[in-house]
PDB file of N, CA and C in Angstrom:
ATOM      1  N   UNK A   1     -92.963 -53.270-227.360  1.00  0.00           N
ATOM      2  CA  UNK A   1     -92.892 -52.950-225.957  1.00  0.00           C
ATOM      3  C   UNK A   1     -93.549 -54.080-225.176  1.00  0.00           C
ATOM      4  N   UNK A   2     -93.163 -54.640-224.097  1.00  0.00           N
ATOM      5  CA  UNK A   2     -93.595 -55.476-223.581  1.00  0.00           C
ATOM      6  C   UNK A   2     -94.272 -55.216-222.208  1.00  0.00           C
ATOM      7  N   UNK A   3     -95.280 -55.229-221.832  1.00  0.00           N
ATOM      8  CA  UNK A   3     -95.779 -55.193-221.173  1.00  0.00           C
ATOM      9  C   UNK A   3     -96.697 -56.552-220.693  1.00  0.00           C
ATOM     10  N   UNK A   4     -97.403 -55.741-219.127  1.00  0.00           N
ATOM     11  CA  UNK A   4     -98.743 -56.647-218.728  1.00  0.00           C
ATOM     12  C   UNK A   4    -100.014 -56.506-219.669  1.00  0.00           C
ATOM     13  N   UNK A   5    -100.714 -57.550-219.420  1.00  0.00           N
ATOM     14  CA  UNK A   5    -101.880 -57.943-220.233  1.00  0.00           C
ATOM     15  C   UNK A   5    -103.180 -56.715-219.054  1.00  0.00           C
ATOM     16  N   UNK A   6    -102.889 -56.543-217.739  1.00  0.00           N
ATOM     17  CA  UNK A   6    -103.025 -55.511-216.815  1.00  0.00           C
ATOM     18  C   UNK A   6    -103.326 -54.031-217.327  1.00  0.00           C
ATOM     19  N   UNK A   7    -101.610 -53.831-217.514  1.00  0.00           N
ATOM     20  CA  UNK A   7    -101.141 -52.182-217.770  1.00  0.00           C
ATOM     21  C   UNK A   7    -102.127 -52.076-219.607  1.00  0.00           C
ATOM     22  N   UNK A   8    -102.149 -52.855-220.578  1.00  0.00           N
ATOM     23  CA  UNK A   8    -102.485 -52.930-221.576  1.00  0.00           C
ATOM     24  C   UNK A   8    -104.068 -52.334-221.190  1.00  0.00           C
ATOM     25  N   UNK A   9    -104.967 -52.961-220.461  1.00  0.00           N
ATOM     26  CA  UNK A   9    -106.313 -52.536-219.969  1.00  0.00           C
ATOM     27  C   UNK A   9    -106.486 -51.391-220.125  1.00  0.00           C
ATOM     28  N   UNK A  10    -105.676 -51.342-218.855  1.00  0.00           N
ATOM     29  CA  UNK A  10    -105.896 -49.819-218.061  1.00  0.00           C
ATOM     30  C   UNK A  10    -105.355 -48.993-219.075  1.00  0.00           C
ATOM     31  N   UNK A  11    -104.844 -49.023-219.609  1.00  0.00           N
ATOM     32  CA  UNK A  11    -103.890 -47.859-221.282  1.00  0.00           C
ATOM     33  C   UNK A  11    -105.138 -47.610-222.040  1.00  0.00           C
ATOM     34  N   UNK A  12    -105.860 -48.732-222.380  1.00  0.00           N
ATOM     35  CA  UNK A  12    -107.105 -48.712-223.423  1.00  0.00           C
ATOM     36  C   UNK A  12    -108.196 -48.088-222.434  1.00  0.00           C
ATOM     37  N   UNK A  13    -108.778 -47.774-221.479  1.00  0.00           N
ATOM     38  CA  UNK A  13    -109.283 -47.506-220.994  1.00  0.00           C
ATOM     39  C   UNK A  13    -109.069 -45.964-220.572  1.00  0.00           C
ATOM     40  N   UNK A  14    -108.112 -45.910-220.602  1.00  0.00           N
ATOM     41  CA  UNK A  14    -107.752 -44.626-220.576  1.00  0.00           C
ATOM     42  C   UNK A  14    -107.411 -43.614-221.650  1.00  0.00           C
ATOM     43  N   UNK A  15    -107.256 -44.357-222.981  1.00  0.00           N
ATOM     44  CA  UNK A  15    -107.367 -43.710-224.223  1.00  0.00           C
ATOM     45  C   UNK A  15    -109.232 -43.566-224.251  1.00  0.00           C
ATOM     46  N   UNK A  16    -109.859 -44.874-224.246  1.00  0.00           N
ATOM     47  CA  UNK A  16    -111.333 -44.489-224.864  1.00  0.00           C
ATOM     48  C   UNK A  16    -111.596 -43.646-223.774  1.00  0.00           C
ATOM     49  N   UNK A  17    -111.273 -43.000-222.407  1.00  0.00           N
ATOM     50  CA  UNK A  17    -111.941 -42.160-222.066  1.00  0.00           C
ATOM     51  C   UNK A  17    -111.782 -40.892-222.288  1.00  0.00           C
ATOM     52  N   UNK A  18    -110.631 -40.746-223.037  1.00  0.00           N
ATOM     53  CA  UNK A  18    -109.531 -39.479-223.622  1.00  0.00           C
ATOM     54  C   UNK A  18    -110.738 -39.120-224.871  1.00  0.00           C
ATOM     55  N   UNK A  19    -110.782 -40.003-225.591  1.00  0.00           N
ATOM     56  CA  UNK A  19    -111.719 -40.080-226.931  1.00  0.00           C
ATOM     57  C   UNK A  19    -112.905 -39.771-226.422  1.00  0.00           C
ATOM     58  N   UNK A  20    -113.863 -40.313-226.121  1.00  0.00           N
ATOM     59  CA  UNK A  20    -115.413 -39.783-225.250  1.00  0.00           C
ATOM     60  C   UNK A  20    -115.380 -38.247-224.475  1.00  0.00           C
ATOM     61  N   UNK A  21    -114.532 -38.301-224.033  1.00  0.00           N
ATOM     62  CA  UNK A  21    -114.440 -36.777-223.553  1.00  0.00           C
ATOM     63  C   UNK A  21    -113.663 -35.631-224.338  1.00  0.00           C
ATOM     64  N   UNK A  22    -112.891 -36.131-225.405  1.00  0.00           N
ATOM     65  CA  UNK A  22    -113.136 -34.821-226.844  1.00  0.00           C
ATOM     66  C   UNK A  22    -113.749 -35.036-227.483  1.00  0.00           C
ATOM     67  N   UNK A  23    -114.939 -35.726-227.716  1.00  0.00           N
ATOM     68  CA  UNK A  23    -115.672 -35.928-228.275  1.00  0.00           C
ATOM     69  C   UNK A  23    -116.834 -34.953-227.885  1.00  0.00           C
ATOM     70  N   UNK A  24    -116.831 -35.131-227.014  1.00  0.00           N
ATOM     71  CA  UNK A  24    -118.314 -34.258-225.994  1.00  0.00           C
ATOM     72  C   UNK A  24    -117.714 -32.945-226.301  1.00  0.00           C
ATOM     73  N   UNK A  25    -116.433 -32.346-225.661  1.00  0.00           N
ATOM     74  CA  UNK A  25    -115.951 -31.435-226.034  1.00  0.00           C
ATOM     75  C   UNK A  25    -116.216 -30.799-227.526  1.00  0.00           C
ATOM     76  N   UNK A  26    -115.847 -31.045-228.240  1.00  0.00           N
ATOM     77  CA  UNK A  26    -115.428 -31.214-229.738  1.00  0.00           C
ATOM     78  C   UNK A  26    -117.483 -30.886-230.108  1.00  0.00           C
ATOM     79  N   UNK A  27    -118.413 -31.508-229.654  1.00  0.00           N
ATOM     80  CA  UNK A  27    -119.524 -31.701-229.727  1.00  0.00           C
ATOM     81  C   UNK A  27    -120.461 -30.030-229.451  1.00  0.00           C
ATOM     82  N   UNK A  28    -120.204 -29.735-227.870  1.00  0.00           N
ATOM     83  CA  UNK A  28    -120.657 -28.288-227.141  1.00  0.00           C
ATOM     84  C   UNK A  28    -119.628 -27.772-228.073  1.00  0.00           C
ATOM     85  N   UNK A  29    -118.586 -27.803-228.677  1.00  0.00           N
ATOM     86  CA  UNK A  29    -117.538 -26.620-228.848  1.00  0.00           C
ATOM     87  C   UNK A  29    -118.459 -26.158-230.211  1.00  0.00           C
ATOM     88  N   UNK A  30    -119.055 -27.170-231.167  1.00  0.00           N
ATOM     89  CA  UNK A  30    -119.202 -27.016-232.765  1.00  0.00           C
ATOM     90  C   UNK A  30    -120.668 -26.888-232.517  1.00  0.00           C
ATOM     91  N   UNK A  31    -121.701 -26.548-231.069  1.00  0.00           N
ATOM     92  CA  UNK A  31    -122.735 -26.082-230.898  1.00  0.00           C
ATOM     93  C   UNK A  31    -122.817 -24.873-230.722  1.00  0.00           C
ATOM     94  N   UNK A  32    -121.748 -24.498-230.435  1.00  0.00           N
ATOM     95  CA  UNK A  32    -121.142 -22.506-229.943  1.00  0.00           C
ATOM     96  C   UNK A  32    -120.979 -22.521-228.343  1.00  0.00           C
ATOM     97  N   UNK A  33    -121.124 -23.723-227.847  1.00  0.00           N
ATOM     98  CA  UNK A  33    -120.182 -23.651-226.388  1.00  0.00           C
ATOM     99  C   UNK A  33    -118.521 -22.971-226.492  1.00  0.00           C
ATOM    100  N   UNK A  34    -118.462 -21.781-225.997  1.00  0.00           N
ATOM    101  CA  UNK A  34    -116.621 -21.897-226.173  1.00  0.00           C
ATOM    102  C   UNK A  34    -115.558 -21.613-225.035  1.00  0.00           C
ATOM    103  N   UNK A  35    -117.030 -21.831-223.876  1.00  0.00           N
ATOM    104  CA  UNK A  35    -115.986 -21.948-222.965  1.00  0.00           C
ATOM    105  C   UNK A  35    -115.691 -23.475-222.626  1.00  0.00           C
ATOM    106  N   UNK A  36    -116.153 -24.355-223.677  1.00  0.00           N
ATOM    107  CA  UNK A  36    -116.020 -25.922-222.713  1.00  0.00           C
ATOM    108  C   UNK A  36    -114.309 -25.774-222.699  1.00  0.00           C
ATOM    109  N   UNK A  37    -113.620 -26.809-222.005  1.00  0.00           N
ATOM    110  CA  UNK A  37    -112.377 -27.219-221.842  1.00  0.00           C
ATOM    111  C   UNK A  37    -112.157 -28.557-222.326  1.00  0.00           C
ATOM    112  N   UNK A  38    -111.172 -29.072-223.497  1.00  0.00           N
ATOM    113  CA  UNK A  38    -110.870 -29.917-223.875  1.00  0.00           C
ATOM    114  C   UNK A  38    -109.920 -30.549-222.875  1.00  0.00           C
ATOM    115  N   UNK A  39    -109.926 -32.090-222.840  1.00  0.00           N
ATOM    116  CA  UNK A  39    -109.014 -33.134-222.390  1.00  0.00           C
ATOM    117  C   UNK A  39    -107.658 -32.377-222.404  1.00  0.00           C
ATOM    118  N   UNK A  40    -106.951 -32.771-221.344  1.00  0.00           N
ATOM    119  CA  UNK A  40    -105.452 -32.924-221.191  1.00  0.00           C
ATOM    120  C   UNK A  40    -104.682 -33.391-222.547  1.00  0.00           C
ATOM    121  N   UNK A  41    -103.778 -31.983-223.169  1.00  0.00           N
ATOM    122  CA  UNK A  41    -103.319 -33.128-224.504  1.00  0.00           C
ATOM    123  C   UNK A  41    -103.908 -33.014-225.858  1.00  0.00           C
ATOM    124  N   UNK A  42    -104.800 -32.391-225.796  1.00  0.00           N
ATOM    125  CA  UNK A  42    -105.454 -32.251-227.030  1.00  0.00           C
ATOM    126  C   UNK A  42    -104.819 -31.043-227.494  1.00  0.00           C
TER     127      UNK A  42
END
């Protein structure tokens, strides 16, 4: 796929923030939080 060196950034940046925030999720959930809300997509 060809893309900008731009759109490529912003993609990665927007995956590791996808990742950090089920992570946290994923984190309160396996503490007995169960109302947290996971990321969009998960």
């Amino acid at each position: 796929m060809a893309t900008s060196l731009d759109t490529l950034y912003v993609a990665e940046l927007e995956r590791q923030g996808y990742l950090d925030t089920y992570a946290e999720s994923k984190g309160l959930w396996q503490q007995g939080d169960r109302t947290v809300i996971f990321p969009f997509g998960t």
